[in-house]
N, C-alpha and C. Protein backbone atom coordinates (compact mmCIF):
# COMPACT_ATOMS: atom_id res chain seq x y z
N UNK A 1 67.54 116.65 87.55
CA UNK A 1 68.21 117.57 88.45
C UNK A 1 69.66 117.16 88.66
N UNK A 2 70.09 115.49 89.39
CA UNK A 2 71.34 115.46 89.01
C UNK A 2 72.32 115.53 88.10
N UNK A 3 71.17 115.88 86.43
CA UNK A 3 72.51 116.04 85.31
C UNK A 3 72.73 117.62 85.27
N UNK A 4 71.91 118.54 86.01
CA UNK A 4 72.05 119.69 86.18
C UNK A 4 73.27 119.77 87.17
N UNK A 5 73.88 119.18 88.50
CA UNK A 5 73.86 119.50 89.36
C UNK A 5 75.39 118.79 89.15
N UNK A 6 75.74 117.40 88.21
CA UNK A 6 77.02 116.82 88.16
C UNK A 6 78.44 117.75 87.56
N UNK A 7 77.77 118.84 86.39
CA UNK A 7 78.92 119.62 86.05
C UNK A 7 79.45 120.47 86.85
N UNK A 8 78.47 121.05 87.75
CA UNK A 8 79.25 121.94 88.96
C UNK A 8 80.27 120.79 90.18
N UNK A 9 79.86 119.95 90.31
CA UNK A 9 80.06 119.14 91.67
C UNK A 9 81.72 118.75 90.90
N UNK A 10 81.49 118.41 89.37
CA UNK A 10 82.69 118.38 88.86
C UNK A 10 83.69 119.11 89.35
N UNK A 11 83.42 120.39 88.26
CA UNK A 11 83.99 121.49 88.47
C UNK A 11 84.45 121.52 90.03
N UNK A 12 83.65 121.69 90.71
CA UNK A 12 84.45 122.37 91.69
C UNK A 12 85.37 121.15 92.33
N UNK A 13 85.10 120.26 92.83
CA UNK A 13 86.23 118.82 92.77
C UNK A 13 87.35 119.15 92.17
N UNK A 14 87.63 119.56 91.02
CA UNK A 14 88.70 119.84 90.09
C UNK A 14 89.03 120.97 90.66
N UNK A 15 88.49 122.06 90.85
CA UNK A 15 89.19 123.30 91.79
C UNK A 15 89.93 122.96 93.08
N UNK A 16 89.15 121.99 93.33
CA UNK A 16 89.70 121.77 95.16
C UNK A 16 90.85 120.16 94.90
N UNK A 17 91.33 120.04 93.51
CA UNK A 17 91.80 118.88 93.30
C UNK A 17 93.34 119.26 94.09
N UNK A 18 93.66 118.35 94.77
CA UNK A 18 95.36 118.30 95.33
C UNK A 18 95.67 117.03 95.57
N UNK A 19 96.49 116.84 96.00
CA UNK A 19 97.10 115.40 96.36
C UNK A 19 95.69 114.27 97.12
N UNK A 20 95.74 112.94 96.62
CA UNK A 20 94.93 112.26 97.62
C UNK A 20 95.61 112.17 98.70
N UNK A 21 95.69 112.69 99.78
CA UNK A 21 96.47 112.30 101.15
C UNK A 21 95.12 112.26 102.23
N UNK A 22 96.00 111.79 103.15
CA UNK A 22 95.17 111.36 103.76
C UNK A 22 94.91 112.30 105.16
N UNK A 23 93.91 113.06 104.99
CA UNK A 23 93.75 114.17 105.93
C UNK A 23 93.26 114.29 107.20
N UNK A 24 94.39 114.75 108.49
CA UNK A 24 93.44 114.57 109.40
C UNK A 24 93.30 115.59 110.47
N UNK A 25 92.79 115.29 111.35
CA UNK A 25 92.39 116.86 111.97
C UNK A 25 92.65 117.04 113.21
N UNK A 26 93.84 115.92 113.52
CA UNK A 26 95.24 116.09 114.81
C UNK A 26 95.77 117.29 114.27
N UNK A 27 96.44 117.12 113.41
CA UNK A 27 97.51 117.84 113.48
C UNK A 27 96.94 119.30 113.25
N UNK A 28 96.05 119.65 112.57
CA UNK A 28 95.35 121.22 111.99
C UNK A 28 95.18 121.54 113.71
N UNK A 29 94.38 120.66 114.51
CA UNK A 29 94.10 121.10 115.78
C UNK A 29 95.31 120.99 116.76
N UNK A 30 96.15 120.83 116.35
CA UNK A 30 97.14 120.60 117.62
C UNK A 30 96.89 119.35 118.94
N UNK A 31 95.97 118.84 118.33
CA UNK A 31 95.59 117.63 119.80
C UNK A 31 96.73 116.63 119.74
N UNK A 32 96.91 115.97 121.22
CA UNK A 32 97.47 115.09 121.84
C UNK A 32 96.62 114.16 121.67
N UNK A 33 97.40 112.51 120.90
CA UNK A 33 96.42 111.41 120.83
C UNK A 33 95.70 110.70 122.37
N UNK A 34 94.29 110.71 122.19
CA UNK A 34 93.79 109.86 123.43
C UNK A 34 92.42 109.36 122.65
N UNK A 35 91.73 108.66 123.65
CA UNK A 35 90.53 107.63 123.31
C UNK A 35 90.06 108.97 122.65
N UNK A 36 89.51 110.34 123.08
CA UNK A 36 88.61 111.03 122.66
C UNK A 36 89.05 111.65 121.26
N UNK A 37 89.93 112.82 121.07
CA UNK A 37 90.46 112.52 120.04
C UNK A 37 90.82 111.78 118.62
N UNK A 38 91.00 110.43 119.38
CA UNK A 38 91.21 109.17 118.39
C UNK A 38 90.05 108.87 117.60
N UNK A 39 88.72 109.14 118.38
CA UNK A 39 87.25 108.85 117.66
C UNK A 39 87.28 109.96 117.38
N UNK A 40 87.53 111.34 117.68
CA UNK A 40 86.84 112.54 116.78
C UNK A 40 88.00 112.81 115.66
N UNK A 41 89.25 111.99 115.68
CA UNK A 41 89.84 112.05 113.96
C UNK A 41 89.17 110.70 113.04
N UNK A 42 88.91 110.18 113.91
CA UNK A 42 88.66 108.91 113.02
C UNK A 42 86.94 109.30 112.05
N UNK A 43 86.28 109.81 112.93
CA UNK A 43 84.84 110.62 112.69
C UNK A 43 85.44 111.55 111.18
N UNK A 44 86.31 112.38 111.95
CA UNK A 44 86.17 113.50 110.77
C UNK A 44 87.24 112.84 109.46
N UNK A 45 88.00 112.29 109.75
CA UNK A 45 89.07 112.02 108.81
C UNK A 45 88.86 111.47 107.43
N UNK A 46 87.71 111.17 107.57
CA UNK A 46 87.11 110.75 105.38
C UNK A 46 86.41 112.19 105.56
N UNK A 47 85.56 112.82 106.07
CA UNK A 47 85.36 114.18 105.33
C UNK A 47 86.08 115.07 105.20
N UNK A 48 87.35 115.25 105.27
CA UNK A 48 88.11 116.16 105.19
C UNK A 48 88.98 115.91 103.80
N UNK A 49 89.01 114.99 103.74
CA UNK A 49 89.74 114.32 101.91
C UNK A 49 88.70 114.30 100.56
N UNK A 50 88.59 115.68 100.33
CA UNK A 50 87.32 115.13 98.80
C UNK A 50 87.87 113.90 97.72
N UNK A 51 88.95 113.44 98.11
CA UNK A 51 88.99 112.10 97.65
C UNK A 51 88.32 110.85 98.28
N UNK A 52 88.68 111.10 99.40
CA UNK A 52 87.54 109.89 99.97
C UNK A 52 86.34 110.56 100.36
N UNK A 53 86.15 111.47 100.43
CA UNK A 53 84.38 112.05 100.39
C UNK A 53 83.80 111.45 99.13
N UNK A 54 84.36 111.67 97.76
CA UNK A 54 83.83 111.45 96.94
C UNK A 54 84.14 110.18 96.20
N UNK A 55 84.82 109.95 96.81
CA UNK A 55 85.25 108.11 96.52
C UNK A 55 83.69 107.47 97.33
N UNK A 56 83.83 107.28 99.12
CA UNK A 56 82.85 107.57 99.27
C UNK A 56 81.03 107.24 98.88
N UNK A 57 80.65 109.13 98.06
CA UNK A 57 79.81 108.81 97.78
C UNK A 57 79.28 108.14 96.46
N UNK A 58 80.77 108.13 95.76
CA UNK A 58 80.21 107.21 94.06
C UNK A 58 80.22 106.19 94.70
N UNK A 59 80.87 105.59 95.42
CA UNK A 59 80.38 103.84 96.00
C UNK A 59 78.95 103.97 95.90
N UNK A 60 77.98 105.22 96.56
CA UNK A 60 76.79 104.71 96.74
C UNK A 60 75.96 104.58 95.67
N UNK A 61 76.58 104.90 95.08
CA UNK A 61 75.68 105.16 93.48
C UNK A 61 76.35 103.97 92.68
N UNK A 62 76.96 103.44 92.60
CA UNK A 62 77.45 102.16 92.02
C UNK A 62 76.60 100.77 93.27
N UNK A 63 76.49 101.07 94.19
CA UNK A 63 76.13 99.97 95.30
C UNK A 63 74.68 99.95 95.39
N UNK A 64 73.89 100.90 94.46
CA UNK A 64 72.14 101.25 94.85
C UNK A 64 71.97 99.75 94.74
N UNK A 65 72.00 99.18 93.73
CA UNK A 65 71.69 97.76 93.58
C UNK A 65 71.64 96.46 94.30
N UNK A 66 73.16 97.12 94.96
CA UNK A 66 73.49 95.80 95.74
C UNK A 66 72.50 96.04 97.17
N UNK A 67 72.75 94.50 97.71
CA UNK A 67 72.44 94.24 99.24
C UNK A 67 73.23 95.10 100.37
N UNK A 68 72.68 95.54 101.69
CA UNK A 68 73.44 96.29 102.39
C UNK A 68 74.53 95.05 103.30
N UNK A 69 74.69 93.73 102.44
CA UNK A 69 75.84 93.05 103.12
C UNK A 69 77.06 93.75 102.04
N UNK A 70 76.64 94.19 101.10
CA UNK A 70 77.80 94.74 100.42
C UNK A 70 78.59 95.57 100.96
N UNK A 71 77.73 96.61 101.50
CA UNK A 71 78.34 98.02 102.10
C UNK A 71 78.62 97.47 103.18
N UNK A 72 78.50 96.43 104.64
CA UNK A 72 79.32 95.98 105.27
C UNK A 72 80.32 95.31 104.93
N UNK A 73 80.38 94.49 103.54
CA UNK A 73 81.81 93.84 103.16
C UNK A 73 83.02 95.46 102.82
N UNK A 74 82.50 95.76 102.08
CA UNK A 74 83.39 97.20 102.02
C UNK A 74 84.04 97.83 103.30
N UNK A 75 83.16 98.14 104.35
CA UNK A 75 83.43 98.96 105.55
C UNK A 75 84.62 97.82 106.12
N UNK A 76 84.27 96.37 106.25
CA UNK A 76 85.06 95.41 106.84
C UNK A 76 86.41 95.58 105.92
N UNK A 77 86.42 95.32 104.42
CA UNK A 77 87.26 96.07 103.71
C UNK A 77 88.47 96.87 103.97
N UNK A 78 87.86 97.83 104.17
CA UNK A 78 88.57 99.41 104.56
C UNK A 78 89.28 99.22 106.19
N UNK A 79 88.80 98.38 106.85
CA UNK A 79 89.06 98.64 108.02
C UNK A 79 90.27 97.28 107.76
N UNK A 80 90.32 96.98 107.11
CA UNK A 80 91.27 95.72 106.86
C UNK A 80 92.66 96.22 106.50
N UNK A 81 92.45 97.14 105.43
CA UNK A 81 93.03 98.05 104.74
C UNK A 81 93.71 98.75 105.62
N UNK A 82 93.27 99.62 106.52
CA UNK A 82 93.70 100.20 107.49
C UNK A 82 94.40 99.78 108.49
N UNK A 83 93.64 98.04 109.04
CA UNK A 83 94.67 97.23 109.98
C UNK A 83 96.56 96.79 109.16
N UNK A 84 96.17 96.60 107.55
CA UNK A 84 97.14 96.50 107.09
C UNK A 84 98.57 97.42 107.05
N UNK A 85 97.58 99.06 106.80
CA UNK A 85 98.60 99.65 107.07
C UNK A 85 99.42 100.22 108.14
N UNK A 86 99.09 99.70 109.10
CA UNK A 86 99.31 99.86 110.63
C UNK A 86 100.84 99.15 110.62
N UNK A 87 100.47 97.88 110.17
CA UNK A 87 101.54 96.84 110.14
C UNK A 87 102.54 96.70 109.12
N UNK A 88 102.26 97.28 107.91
CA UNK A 88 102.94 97.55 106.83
C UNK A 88 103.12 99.14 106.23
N UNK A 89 103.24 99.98 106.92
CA UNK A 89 103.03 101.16 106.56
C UNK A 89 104.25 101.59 105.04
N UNK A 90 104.22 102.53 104.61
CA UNK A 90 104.59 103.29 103.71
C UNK A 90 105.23 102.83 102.33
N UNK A 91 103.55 102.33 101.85
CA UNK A 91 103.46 101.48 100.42
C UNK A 91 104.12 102.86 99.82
N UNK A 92 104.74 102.93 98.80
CA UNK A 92 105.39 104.15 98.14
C UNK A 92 104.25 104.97 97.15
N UNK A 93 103.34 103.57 96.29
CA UNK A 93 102.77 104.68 95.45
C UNK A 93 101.38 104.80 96.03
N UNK A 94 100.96 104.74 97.00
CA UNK A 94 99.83 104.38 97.65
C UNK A 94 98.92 105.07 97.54
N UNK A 95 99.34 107.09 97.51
CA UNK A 95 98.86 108.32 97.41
C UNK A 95 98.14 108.06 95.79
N UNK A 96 99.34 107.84 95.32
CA UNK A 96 98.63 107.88 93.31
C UNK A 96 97.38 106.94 93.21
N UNK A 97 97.67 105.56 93.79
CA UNK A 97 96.84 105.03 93.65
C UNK A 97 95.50 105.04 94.17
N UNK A 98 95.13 105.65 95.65
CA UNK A 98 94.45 106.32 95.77
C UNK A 98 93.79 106.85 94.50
N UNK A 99 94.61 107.86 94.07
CA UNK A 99 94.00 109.02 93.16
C UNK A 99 93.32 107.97 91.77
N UNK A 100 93.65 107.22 91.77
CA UNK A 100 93.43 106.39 90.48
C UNK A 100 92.47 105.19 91.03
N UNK A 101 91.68 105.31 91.89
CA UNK A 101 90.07 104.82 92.32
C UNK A 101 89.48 105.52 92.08
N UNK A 102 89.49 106.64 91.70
CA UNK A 102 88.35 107.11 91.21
C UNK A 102 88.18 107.06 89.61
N UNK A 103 89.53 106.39 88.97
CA UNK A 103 89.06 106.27 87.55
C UNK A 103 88.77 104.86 87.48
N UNK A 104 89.06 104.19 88.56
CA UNK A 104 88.31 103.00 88.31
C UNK A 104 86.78 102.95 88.62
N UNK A 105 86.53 103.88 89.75
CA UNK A 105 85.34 104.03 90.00
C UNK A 105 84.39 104.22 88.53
N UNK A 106 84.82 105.20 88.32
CA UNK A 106 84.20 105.66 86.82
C UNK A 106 84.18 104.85 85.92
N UNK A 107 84.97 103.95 85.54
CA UNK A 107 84.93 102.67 84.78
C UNK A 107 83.82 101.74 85.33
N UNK A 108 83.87 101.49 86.81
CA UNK A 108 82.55 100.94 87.10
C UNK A 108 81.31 101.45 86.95
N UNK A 109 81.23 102.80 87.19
CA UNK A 109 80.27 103.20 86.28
C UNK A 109 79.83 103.32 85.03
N UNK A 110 80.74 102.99 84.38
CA UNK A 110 80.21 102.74 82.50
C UNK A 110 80.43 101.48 82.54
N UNK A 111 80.66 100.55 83.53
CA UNK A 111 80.46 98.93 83.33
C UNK A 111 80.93 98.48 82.57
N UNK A 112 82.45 99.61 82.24
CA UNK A 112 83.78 99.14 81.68
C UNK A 112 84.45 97.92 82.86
N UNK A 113 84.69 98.20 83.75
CA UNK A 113 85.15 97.36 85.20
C UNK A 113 84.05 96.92 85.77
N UNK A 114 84.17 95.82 86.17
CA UNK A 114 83.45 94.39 87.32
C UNK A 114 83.22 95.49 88.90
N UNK A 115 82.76 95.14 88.95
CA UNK A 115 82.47 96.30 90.86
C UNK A 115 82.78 95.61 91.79
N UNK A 116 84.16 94.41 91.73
CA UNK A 116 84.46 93.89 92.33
C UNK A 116 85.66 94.27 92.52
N UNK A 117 86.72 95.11 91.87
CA UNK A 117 87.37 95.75 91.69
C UNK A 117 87.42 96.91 92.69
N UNK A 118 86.31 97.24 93.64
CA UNK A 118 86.00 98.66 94.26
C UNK A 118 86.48 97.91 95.39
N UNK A 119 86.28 96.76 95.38
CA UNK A 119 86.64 95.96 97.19
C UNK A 119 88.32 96.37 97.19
N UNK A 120 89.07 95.65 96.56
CA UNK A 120 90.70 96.39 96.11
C UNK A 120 91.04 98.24 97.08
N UNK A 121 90.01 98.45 96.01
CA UNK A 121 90.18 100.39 95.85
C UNK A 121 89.42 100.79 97.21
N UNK A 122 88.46 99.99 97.97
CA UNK A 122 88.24 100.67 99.42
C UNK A 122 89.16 100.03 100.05
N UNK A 123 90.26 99.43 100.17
CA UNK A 123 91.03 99.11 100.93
C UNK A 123 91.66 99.71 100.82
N UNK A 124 92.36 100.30 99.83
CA UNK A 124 93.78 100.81 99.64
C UNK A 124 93.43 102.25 100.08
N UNK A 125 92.17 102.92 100.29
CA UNK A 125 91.86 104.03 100.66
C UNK A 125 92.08 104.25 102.56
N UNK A 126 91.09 102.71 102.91
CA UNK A 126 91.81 102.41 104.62
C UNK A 126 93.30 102.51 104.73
N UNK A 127 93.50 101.54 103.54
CA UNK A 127 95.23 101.86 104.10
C UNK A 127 95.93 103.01 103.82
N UNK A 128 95.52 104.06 103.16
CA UNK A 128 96.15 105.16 103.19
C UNK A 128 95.73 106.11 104.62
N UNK A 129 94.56 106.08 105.35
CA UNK A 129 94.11 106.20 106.54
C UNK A 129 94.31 106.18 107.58
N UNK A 130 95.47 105.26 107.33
CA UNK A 130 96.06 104.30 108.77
C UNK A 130 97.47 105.39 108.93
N UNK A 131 97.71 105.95 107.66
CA UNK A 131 99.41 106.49 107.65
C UNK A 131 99.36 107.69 108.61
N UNK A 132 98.51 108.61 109.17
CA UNK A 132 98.40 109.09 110.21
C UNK A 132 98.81 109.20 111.68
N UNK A 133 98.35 107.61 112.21
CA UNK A 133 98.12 107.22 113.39
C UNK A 133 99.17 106.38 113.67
N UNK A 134 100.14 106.39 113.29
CA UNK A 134 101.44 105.14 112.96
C UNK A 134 102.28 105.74 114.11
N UNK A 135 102.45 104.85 115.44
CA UNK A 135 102.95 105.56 116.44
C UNK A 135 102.01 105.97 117.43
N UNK A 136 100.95 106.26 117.48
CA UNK A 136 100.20 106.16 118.61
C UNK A 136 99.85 105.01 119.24
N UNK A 137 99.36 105.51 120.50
CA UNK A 137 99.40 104.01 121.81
C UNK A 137 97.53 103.63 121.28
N UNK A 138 97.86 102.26 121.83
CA UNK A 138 96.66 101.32 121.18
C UNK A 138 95.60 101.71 121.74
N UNK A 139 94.95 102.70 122.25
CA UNK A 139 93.82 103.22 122.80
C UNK A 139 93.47 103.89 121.75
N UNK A 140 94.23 105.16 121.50
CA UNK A 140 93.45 106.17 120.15
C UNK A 140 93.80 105.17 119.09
N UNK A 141 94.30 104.50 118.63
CA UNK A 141 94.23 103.55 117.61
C UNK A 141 92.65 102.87 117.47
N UNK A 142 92.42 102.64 118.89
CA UNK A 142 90.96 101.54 118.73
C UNK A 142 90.09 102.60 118.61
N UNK A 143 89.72 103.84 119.09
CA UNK A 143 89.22 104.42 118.73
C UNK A 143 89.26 105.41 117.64
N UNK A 144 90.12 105.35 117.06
CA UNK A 144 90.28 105.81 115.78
C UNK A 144 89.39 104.89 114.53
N UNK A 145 89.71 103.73 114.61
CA UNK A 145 89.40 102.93 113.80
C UNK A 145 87.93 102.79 114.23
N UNK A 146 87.14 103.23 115.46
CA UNK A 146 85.58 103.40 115.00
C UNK A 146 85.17 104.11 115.02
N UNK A 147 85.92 105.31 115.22
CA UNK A 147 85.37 106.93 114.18
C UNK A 147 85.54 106.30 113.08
N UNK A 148 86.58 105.66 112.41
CA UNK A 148 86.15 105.49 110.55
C UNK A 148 85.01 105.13 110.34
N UNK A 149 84.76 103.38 111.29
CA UNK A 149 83.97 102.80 110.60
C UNK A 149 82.73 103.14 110.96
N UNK A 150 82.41 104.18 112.09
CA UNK A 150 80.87 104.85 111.96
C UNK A 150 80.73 105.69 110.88
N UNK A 151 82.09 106.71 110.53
CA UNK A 151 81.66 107.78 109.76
C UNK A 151 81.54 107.53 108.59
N UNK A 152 82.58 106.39 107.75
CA UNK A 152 82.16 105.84 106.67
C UNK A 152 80.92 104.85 106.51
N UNK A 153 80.69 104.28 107.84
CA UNK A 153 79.38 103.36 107.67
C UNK A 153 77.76 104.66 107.44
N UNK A 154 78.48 105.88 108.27
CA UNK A 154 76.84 106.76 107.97
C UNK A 154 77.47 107.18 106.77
N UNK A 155 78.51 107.77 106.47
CA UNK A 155 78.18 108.17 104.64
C UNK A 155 77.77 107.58 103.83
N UNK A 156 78.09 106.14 103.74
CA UNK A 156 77.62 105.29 103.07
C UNK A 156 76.50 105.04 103.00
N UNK A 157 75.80 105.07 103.79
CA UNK A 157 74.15 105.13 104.07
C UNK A 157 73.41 106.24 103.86
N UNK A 158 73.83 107.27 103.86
CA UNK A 158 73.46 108.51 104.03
C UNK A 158 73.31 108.78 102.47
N UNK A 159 74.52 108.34 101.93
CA UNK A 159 74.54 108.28 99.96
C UNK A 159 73.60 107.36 99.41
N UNK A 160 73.34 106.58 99.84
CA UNK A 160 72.45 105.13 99.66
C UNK A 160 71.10 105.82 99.85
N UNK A 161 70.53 106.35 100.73
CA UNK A 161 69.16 106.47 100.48
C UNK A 161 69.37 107.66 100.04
N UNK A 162 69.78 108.81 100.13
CA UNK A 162 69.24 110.18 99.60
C UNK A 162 69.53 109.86 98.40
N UNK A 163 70.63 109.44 97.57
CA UNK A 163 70.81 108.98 96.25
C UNK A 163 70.40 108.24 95.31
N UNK A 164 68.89 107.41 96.02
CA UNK A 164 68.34 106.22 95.30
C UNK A 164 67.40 106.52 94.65
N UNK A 165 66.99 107.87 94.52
CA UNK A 165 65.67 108.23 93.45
C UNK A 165 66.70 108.64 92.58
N UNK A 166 67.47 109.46 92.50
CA UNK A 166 68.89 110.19 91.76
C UNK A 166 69.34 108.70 90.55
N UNK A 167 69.84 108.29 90.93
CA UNK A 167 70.75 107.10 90.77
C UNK A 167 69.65 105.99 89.52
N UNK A 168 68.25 105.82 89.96
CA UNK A 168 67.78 105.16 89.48
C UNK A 168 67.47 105.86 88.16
N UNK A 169 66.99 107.27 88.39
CA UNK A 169 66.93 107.53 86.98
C UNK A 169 68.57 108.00 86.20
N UNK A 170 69.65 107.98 86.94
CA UNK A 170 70.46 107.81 86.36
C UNK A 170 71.13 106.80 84.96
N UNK A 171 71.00 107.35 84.07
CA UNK A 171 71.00 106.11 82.81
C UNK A 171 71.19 106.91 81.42
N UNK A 172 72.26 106.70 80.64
CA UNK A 172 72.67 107.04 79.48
C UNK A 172 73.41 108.47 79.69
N UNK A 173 73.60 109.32 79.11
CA UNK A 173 74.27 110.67 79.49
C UNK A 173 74.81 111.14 80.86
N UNK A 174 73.78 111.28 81.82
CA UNK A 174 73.77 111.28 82.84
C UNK A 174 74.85 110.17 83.90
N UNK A 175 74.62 109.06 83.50
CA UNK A 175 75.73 108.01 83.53
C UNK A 175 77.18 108.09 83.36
N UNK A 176 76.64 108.56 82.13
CA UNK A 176 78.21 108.64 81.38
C UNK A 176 79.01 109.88 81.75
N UNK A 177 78.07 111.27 81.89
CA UNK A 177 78.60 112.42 82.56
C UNK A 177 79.22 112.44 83.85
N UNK A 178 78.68 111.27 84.96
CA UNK A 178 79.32 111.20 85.99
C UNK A 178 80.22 110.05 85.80
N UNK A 179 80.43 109.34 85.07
CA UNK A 179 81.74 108.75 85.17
C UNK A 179 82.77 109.39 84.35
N UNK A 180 82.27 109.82 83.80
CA UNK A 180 83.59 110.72 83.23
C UNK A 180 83.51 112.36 84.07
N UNK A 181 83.10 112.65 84.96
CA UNK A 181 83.48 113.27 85.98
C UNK A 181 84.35 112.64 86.87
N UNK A 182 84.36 111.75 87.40
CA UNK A 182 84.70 110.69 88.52
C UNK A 182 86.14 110.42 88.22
N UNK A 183 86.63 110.17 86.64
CA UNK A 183 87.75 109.86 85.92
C UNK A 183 88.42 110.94 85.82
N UNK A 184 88.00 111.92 85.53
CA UNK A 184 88.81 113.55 85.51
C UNK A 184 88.81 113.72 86.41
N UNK A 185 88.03 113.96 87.75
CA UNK A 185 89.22 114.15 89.35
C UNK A 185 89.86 112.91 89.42
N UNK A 186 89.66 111.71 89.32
CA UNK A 186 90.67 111.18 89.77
C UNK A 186 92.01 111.19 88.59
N UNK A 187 91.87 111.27 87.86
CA UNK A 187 93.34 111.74 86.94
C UNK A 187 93.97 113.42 87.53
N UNK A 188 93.23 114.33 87.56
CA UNK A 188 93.63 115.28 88.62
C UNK A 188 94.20 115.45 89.54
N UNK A 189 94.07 114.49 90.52
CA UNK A 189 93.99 114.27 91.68
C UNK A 189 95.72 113.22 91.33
N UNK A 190 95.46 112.22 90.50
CA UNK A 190 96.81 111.53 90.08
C UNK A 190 97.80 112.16 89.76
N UNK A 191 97.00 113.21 88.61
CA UNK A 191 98.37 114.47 88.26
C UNK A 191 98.86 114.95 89.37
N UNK A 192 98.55 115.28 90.25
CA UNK A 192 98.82 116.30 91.29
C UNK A 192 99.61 115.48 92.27
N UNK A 193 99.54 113.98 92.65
CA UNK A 193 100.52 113.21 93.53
C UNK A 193 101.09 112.76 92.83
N UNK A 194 101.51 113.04 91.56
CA UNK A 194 102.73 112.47 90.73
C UNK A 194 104.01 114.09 90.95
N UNK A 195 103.30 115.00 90.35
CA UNK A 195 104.48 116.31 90.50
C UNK A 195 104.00 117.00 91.71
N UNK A 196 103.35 116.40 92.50
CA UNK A 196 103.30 116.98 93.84
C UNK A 196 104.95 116.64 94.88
């Protein structure tokens, strides 16, 4: 069923391909930063980016294997990532590179790349996360930062078990079809923050 189900999920990824930025849902709503707010962007702010939605959920399908201290080293990761860019904000190519985790992702999936490499690429995804909130008072900041790490800690989980019957029979074609899905949005996604 998932080799039925990877050419559409493609496809449409590639339709909805634009810049990896980092999307959030202050500004669409017009809200003023406060504690409440700060957790309901931090909540929504990875589902609103099908780059990090789907950054995301190939982690979980590369991570079936691992221990769930993995997926807390990651979340700690990202949130590192994010403290970084607080303090160092506006890496220049940060957007592209973004876009270019997901062809590493895909390399980890053909076990072209070490999956140690993904620790790197969930950071640099926090730290594109952080470029948002740069300027708000340290209240919606703290709560910003655990809307992420609930909402990425339940996606992550949420991909992890519904994905573990999927995933296991994932092997040969199927494999290879989703990493070379994974590599074409994220080259997409690269094209698009290069002449964006």
């Amino acid at each position: 069923m998932i080799q039925r189900l990877m050419p559409v999920a493609g496809a449409l990824a590639l339709l909805m391909a634009g810049p990896a930025l980092a999307h959030h849902p202050m500004e669409a709503m017009h809200l003023v930063p406060n504690a409440f707010t700060g957790l309901l962007s931090g909540l929504a702010h990875p589902l609103l980016g099908p780059d990090h939605l789907l950054f995301l959920i190939a982690l979980a399908l590369v991570g079936l294997q691992r221990s769930v201290r993995w997926m807390l080293t990651l979340l700690t990761v990202g949130l590192a990532g994010t403290a970084l860019g607080l303090v160092w904000p506006g890496l220049p190519v940060a957007e592209l590179l973004v876009s270019l985790t997901l062809v590493v992702e895909g390399l980890v999936v053909l076990r072209r790349l070490p999956q140690i490499l993904l620790l790197p690429a969930f950071a640099l995804h926090g730290y594109v996360l952080s470029s948002t909130v740069i300027g708000w008072e340290n209240t919606p900041i703290a709560t910003y930062l655990l809307g992420l790490l609930l909402s990425q800690g339940a996606l992550l989980l949420l991909a992890l078990v519904s994905l573990r019957g999927a995933a296991q029979r994932l092997e040969g074609q199927g494999r290879t079809l989703l990493a070379g899905s994974l590599i074409g949005i994220g080259a997409a996604f690269s094209w698009t923050a290069l002449v964006g």
